[in-house]
Protein backbone atom coordinates (compact mmCIF):
# COMPACT_ATOMS: atom_id res chain seq x y z
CA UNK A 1 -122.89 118.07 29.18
CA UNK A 2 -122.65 117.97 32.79
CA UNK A 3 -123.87 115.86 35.14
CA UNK A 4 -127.09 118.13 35.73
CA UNK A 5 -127.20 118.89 31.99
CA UNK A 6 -129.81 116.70 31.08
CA UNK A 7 -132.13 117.81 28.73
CA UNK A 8 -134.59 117.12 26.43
CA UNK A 9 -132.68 118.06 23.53
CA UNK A 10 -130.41 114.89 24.08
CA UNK A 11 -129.03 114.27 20.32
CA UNK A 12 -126.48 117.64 20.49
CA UNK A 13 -123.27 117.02 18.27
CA UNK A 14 -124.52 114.01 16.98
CA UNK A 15 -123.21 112.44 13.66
CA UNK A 16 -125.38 111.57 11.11
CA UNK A 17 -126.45 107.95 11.62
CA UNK A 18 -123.93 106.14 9.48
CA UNK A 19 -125.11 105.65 5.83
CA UNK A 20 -123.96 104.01 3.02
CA UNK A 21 -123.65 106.58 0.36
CA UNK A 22 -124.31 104.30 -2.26
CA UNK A 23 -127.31 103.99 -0.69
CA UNK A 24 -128.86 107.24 -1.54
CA UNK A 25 -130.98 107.66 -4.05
CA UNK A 26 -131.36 111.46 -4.37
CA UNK A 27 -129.86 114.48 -3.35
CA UNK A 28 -130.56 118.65 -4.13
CA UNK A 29 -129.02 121.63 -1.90
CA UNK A 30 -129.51 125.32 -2.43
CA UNK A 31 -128.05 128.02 -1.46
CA UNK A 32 -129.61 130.75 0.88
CA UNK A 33 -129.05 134.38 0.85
CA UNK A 34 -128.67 136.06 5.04
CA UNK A 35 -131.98 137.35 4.70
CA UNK A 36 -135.21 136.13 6.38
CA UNK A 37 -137.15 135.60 3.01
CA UNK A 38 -134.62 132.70 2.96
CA UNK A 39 -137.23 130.59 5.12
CA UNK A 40 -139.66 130.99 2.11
CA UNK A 41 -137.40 129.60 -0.69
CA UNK A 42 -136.18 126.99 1.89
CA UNK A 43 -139.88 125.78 1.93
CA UNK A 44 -140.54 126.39 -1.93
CA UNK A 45 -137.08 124.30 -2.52
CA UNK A 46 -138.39 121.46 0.03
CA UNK A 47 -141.67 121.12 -1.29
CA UNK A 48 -140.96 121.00 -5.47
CA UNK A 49 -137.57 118.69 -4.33
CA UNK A 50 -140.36 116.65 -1.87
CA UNK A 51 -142.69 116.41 -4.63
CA UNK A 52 -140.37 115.05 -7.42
CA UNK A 53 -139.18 112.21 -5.08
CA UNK A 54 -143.59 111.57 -4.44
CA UNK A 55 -142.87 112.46 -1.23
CA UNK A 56 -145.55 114.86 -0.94
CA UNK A 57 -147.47 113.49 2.01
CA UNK A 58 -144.68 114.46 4.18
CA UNK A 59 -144.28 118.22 3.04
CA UNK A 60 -145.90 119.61 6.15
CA UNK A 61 -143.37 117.89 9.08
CA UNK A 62 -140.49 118.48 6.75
CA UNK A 63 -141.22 122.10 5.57
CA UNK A 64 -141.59 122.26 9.62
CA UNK A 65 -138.62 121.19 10.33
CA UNK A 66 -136.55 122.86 7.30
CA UNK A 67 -138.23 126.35 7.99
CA UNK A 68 -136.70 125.89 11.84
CA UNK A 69 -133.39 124.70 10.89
CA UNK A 70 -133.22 127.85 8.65
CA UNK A 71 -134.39 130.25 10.96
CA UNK A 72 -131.74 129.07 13.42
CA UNK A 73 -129.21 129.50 11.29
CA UNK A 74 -129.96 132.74 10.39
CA UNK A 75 -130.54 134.28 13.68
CA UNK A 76 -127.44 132.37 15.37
CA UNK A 77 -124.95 131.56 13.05
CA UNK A 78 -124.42 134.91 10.51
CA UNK A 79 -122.49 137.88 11.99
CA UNK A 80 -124.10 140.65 13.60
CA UNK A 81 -123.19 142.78 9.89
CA UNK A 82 -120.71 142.54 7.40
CA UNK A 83 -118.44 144.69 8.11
CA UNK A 84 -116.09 144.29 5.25
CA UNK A 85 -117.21 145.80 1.79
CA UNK A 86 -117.15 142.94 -0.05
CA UNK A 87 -120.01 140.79 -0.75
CA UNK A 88 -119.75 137.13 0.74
CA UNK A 89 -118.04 134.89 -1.94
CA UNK A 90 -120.90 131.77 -1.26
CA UNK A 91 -124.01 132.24 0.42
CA UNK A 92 -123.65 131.38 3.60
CA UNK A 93 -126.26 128.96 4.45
CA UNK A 94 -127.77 126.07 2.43
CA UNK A 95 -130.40 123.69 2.58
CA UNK A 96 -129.47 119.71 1.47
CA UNK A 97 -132.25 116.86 1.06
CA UNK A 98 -131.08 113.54 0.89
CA UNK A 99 -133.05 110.64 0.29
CA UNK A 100 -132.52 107.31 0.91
CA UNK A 101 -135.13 104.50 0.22
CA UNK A 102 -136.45 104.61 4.00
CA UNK A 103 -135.19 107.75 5.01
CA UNK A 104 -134.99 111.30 4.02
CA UNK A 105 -132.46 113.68 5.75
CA UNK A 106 -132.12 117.52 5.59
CA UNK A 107 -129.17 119.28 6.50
CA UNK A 108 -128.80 122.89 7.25
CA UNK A 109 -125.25 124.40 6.49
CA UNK A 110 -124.42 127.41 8.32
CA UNK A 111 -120.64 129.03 8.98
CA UNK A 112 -120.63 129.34 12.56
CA UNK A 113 -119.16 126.92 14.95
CA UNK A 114 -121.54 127.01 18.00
CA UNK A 115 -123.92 124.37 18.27
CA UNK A 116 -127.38 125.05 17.95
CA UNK A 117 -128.16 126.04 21.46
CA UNK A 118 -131.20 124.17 23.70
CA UNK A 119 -130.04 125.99 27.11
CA UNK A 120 -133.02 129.14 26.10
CA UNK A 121 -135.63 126.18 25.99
CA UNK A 122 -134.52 124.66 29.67
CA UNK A 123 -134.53 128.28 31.00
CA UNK A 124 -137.71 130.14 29.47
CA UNK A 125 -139.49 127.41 27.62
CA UNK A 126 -141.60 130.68 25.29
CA UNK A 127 -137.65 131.54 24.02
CA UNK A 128 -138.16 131.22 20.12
CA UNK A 129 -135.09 129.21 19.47
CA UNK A 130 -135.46 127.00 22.37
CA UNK A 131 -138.70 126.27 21.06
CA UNK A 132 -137.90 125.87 17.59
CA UNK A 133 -135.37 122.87 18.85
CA UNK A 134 -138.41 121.40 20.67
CA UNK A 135 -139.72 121.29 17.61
CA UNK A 136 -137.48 119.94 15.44
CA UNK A 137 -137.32 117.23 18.24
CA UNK A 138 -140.83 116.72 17.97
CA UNK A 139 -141.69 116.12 14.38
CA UNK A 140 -138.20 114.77 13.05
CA UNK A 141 -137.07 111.04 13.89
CA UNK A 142 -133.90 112.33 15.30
CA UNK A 143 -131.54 114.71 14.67
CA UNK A 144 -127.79 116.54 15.61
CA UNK A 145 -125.12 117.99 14.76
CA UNK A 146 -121.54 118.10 13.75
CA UNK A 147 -118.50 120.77 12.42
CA UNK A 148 -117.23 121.16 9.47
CA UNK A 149 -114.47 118.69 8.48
CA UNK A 150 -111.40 120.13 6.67
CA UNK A 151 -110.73 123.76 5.60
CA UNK A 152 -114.90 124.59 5.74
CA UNK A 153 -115.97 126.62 8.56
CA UNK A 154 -119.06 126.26 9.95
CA UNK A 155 -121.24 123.19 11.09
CA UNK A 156 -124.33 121.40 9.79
CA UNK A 157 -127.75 120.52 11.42
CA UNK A 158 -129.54 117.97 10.41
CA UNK A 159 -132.82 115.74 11.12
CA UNK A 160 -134.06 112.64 9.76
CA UNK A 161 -137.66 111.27 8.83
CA UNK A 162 -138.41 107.73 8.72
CA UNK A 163 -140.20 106.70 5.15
CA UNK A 164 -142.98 104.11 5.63
């Protein structure tokens, strides 16, 4: 970011806090399919995996948060169309929940490489994805961003939630 590229959206390429993985207590993913239903199962998938951990009192600012991450991805990060004939060998996003005993983190897997971009929300505050930043800002604890290490392509997005 430039000097004049301040903006509200400050955690951008962010690792995740460090953790200590022995630390965690639980963990489910699922995978997506490139389709918009995929915001649906996201939510399903957050709130049986939120309710197994008795996290239930937090569905609504996760589910929040998941169904934006989601979205994103699917509107930014998949090609315009397949254009080869075969069908994708992995679906291309997916959905992680993590749990540790005072946090819970969920991560958003997607296959492109751009960050998720804030500059729509500076410009024309009403632009969907701009907005859906804002709100992942607004009812997460924090959250970033980071590529894919090694041969995987594609970054993940995460956000974190304080548990009381």
């Amino acid at each position: 970011m430039g000097p004049n590229g301040s903006t509200m959206l400050a955690p951008l390429r962010q690792g995740l806090p460090p953790i200590d993985p022995a630390a965690v207590s639980s963990s489910a993913s699922c995978a997506l399919p490139a389709r918009f239903e995929a915001v649906r199962g996201a939510r399903r998938f957050t709130r049986s995996t939120l309710g197994r951990w008795e996290l239930d009192e937090r569905f609504d600012d996760v589910a929040l948060v998941v169904s934006e991450l989601v979205t994103n991805a699917l509107r930014h990060a998949l090609p315009a169309e397949n254009t080869s004939d075969e069908p994708a060998k992995e679906a291309p996003v997916r959905l992680h929940l993590m749990r540790w005993t005072g946090r819970l983190v969920c991560a958003v897997r997607d296959p492109s490489h751009d960050g998720p971009r804030s500059r729509e929300a500076e410009e024309d505050f009403s632009a969907e994805s701009g907005r859906g930043l804002f709100l992942v800002d607004s009812f997460s604890d924090g959250w970033g961003w980071h590529p894919l290490a090694g041969s995987l392509r594609g970054k993940v997005v995460w956000a974190l939630f304080r548990l009381r």
